[in-house]
N, C-alpha and C. Protein backbone atom coordinates (compact mmCIF):
# COMPACT_ATOMS: atom_id res chain seq x y z
N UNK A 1 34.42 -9.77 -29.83
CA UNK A 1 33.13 -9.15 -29.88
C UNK A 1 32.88 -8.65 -31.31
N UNK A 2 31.87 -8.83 -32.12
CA UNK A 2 31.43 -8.51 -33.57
C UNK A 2 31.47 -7.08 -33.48
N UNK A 3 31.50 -6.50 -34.67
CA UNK A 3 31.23 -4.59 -34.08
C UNK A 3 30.42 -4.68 -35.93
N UNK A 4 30.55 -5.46 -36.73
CA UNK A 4 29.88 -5.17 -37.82
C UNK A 4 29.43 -7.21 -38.78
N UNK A 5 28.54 -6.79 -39.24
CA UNK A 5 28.53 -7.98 -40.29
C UNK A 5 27.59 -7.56 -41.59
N UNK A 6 28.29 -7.94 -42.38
CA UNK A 6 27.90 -7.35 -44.15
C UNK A 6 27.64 -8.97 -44.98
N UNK A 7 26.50 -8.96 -45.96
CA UNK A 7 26.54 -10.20 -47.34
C UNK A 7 27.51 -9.33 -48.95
N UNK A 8 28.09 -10.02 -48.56
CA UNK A 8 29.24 -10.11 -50.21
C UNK A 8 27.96 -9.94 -51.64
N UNK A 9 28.01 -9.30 -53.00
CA UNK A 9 27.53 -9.94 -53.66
C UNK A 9 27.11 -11.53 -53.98
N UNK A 10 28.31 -12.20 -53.75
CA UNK A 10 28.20 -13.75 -54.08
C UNK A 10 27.45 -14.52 -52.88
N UNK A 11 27.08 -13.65 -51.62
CA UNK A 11 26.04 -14.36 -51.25
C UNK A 11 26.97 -14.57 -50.07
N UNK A 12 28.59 -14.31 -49.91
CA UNK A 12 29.16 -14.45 -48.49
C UNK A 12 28.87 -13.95 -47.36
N UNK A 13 28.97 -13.98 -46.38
CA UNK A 13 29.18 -13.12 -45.53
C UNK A 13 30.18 -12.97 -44.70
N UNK A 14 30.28 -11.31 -44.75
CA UNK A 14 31.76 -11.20 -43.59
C UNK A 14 31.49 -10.33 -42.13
N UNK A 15 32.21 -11.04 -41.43
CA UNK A 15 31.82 -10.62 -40.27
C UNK A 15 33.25 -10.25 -39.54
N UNK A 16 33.18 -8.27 -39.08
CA UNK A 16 34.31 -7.66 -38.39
C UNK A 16 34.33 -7.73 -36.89
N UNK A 17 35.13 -7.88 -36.28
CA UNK A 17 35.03 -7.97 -34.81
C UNK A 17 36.54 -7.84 -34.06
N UNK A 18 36.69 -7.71 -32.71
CA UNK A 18 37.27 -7.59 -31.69
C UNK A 18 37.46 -8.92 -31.11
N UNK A 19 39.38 -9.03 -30.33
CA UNK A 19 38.98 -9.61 -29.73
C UNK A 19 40.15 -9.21 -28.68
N UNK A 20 39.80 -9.32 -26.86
CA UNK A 20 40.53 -8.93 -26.06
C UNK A 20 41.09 -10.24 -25.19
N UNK A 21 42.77 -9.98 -25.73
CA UNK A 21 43.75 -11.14 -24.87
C UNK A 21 45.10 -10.31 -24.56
N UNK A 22 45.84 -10.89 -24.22
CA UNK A 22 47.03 -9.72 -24.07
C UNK A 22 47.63 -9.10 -24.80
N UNK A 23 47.08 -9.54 -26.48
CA UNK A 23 47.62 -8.32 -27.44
C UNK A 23 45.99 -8.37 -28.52
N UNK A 24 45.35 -7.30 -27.93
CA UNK A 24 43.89 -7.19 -29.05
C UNK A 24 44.05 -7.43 -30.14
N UNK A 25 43.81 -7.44 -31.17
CA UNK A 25 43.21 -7.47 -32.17
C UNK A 25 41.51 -7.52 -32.90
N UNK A 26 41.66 -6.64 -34.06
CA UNK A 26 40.76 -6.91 -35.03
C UNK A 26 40.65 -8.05 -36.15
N UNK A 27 39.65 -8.49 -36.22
CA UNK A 27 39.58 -9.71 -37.19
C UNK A 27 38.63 -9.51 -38.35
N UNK A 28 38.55 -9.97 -39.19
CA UNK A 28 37.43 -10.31 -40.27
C UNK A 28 37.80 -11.34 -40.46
N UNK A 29 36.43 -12.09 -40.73
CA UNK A 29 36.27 -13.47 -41.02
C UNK A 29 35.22 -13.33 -42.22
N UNK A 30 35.54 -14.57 -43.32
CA UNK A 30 34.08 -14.74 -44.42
C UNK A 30 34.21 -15.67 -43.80
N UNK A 31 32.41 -16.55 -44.31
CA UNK A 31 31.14 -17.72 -43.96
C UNK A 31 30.60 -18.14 -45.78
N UNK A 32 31.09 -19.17 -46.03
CA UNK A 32 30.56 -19.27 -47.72
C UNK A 32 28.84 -19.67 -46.87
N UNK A 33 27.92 -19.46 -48.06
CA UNK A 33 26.62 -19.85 -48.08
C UNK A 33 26.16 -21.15 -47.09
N UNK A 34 27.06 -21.67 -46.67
CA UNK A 34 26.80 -23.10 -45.39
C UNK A 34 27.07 -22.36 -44.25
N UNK A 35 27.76 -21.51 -43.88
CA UNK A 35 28.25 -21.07 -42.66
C UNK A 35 29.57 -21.53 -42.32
N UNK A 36 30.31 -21.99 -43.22
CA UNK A 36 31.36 -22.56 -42.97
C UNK A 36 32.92 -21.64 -43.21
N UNK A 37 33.86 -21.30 -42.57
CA UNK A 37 34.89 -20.42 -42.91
C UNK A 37 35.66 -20.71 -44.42
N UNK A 38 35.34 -19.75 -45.05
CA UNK A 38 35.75 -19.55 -46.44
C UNK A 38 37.29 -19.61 -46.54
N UNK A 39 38.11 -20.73 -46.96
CA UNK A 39 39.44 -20.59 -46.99
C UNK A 39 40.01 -20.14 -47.94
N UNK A 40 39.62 -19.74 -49.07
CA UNK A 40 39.71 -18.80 -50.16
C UNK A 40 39.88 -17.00 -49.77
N UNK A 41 39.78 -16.60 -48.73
CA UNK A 41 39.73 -15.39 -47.92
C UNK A 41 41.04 -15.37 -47.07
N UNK A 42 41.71 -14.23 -47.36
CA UNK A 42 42.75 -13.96 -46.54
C UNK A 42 43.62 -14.73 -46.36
N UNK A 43 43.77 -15.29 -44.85
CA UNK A 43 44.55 -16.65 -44.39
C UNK A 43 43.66 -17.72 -43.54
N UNK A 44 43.26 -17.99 -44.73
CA UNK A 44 42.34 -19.96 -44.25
C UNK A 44 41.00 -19.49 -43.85
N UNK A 45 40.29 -17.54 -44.15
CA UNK A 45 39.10 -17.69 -43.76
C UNK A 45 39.24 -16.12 -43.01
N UNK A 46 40.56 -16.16 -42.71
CA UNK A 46 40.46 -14.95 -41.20
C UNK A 46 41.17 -13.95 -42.07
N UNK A 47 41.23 -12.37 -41.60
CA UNK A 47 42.20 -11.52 -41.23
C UNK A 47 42.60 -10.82 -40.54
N UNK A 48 43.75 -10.99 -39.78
CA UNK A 48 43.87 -9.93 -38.55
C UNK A 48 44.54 -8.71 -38.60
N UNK A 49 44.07 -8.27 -37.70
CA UNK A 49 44.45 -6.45 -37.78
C UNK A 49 45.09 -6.26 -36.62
N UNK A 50 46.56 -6.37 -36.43
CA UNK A 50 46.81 -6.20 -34.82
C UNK A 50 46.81 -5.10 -34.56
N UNK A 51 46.86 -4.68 -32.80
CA UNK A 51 46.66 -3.86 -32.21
C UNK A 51 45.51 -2.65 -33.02
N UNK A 52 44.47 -3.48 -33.47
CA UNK A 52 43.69 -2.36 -34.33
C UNK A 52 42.01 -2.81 -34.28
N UNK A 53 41.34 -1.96 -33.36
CA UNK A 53 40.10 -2.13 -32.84
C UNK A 53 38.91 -1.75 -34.14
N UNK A 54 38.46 -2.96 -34.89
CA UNK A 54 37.54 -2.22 -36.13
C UNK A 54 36.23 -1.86 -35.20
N UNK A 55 36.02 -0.76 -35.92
CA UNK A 55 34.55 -0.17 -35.47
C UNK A 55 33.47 -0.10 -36.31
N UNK A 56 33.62 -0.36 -37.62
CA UNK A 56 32.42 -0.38 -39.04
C UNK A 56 33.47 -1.02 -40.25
N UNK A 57 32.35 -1.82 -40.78
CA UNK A 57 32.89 -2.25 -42.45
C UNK A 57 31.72 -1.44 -43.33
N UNK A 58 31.87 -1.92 -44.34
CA UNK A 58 31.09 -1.54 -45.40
C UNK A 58 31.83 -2.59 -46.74
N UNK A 59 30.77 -2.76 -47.74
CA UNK A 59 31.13 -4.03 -48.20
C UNK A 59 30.69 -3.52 -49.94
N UNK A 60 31.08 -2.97 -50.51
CA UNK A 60 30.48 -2.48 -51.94
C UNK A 60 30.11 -3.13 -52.48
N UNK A 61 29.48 -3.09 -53.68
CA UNK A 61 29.12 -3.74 -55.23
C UNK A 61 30.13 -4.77 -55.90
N UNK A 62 31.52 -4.39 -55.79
CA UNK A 62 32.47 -4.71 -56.53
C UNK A 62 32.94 -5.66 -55.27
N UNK A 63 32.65 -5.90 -54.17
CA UNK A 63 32.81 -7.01 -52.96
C UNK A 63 34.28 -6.83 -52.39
N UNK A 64 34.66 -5.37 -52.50
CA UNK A 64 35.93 -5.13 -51.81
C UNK A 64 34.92 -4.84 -50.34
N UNK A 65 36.08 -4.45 -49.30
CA UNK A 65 35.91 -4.39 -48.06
C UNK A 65 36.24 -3.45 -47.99
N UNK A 66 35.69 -2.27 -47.13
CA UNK A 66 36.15 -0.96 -46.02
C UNK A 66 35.86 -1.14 -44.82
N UNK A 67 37.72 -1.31 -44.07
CA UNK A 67 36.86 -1.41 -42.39
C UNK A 67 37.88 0.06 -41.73
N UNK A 68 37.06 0.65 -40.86
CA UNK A 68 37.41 2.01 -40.26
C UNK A 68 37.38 1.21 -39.06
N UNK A 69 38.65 2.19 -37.97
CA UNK A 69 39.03 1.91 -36.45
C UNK A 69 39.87 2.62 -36.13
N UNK A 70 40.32 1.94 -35.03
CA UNK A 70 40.87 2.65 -33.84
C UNK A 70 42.10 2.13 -33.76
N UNK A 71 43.45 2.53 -32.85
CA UNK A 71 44.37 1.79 -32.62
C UNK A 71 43.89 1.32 -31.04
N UNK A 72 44.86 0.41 -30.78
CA UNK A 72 44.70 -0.01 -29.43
C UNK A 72 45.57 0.17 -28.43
N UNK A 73 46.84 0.36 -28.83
CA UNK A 73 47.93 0.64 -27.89
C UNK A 73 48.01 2.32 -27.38
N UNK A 74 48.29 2.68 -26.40
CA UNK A 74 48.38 3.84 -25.65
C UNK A 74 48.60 4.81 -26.69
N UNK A 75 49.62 4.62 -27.29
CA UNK A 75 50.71 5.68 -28.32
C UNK A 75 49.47 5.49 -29.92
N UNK A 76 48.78 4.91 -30.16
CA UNK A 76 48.25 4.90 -31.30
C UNK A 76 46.60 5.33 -31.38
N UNK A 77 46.41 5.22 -29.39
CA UNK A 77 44.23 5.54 -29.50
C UNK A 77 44.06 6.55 -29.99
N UNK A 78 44.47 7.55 -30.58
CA UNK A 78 44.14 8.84 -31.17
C UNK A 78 44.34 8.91 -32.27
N UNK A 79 44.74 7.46 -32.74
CA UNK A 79 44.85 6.96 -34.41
C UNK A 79 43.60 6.59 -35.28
N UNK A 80 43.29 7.12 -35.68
CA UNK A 80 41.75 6.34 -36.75
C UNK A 80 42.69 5.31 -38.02
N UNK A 81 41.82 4.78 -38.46
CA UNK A 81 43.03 3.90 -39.55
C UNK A 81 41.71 3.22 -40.50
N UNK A 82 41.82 3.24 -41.75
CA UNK A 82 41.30 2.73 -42.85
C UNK A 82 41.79 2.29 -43.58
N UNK A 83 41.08 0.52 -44.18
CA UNK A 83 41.78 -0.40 -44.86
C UNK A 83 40.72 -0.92 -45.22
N UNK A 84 41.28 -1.08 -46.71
CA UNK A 84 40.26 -1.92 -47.98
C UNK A 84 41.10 -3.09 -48.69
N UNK A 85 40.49 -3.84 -48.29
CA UNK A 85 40.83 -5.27 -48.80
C UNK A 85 39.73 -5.51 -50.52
N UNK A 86 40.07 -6.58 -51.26
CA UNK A 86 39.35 -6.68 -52.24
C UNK A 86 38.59 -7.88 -51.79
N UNK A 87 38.11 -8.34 -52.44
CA UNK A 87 36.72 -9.55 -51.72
C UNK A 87 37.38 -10.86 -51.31
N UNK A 88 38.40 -10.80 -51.75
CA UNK A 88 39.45 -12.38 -51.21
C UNK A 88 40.10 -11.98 -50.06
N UNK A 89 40.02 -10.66 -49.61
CA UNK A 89 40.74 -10.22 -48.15
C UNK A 89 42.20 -10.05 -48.60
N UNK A 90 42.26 -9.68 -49.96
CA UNK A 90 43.74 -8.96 -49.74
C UNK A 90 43.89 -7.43 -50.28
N UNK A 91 45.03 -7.00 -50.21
CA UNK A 91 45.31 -5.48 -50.38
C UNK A 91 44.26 -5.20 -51.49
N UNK A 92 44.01 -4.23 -51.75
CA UNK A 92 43.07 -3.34 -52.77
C UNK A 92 44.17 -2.38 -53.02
N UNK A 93 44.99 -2.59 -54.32
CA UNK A 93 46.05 -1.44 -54.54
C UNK A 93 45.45 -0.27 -55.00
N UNK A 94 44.23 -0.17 -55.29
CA UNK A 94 43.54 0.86 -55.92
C UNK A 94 43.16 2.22 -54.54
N UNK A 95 43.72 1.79 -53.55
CA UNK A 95 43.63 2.95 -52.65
C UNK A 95 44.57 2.55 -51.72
N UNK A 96 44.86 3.88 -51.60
CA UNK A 96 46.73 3.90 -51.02
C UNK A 96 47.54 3.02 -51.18
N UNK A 97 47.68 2.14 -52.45
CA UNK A 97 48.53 1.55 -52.49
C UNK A 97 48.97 0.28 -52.25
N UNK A 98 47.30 -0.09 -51.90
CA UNK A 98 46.75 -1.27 -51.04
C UNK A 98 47.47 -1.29 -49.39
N UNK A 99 47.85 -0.13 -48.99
CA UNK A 99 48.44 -0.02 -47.34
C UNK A 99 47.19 0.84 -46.73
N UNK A 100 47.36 0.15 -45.66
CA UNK A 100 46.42 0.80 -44.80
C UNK A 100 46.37 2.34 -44.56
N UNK A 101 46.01 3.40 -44.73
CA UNK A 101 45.74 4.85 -44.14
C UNK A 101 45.09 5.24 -42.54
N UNK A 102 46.40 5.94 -42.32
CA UNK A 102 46.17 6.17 -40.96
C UNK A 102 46.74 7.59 -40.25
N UNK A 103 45.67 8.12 -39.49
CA UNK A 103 45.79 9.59 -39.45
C UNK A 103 45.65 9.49 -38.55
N UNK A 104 46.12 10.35 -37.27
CA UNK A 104 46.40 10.67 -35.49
C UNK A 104 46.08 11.71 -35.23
N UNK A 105 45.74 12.35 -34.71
CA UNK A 105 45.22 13.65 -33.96
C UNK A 105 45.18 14.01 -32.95
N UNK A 106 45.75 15.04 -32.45
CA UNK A 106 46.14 15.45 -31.72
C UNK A 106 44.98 15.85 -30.40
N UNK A 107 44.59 15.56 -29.64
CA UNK A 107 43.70 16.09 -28.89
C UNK A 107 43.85 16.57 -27.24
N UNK A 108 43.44 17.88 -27.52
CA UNK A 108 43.97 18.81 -25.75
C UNK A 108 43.23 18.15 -24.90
C-alpha cells in the first residue's frame, strides 16, 4: 500500500509504501521520467525497510530522502524510526552516521 510519493529534482519520482506478507515491510521505489524502475537506486530500483512500516517521506532540494515510521513487530510498535538516504537510495552519512535513528517510548 503507497503511504507517500515525492518528484526528485531530476524529475524522478519516488514512491514509499507498505507491504503485508508474513514478514511486512517498507519499500521505496524510484520511476526515471518513463515510469520505468530506476536501477541506479538502491538495489535494481527498490529499498527495503524490514519489519518497518513508512508513514511519510519528504524529498529535499539536494534529492536526499527522509522517510519517518513505525516498527512492525510487537516488541518494536512503540518505535518511531528515521532514515535518510541520499538520492541514489543509499546511507546519507551526514546524519547519524548514515544509520537509521530510532527512539521507543514508553507508553502506560
Amino acid at each position: 500500500m503507497p503511504s507517500a510519493l515525492c518528484r526528485q529534482p531530476d524529475e524522478k519520482i519516488v514512491v514509499a509504501g507498505n507491504i503485508s506478507d508474513a514478514t511486512p515491510k517498507g519499500l521505496v521505489c524510484r520511476f526515471d521520467v518513463a515510469g520505468k524502475a530506476d536501477e541506479g537506486f538502491a538495489d535494481k530500483g527498490v529499498y527495503v525497510l524490514g519489519n518497518l512500516h513508512v508513514g511519510a517521506m519528504s524529498i529535499r532540494a539536494d534529492s536526499t530522502i527522509a522517510l519517518v515510521g513505525a516498527g512492525t513487530r510487537q516488541e518494536e510498535s512503540k518505535c518511531l524510526f528515521l532514515v535518510k538516504r541520499d538520492g541514489l537510495g543509499k546511507p546519507d552519512p551526514t546524519f547519524n552516521k548514515g544509520q537509521m535513528l530510532q527512539v521507543c517510548v514508553a507508553v502506560a
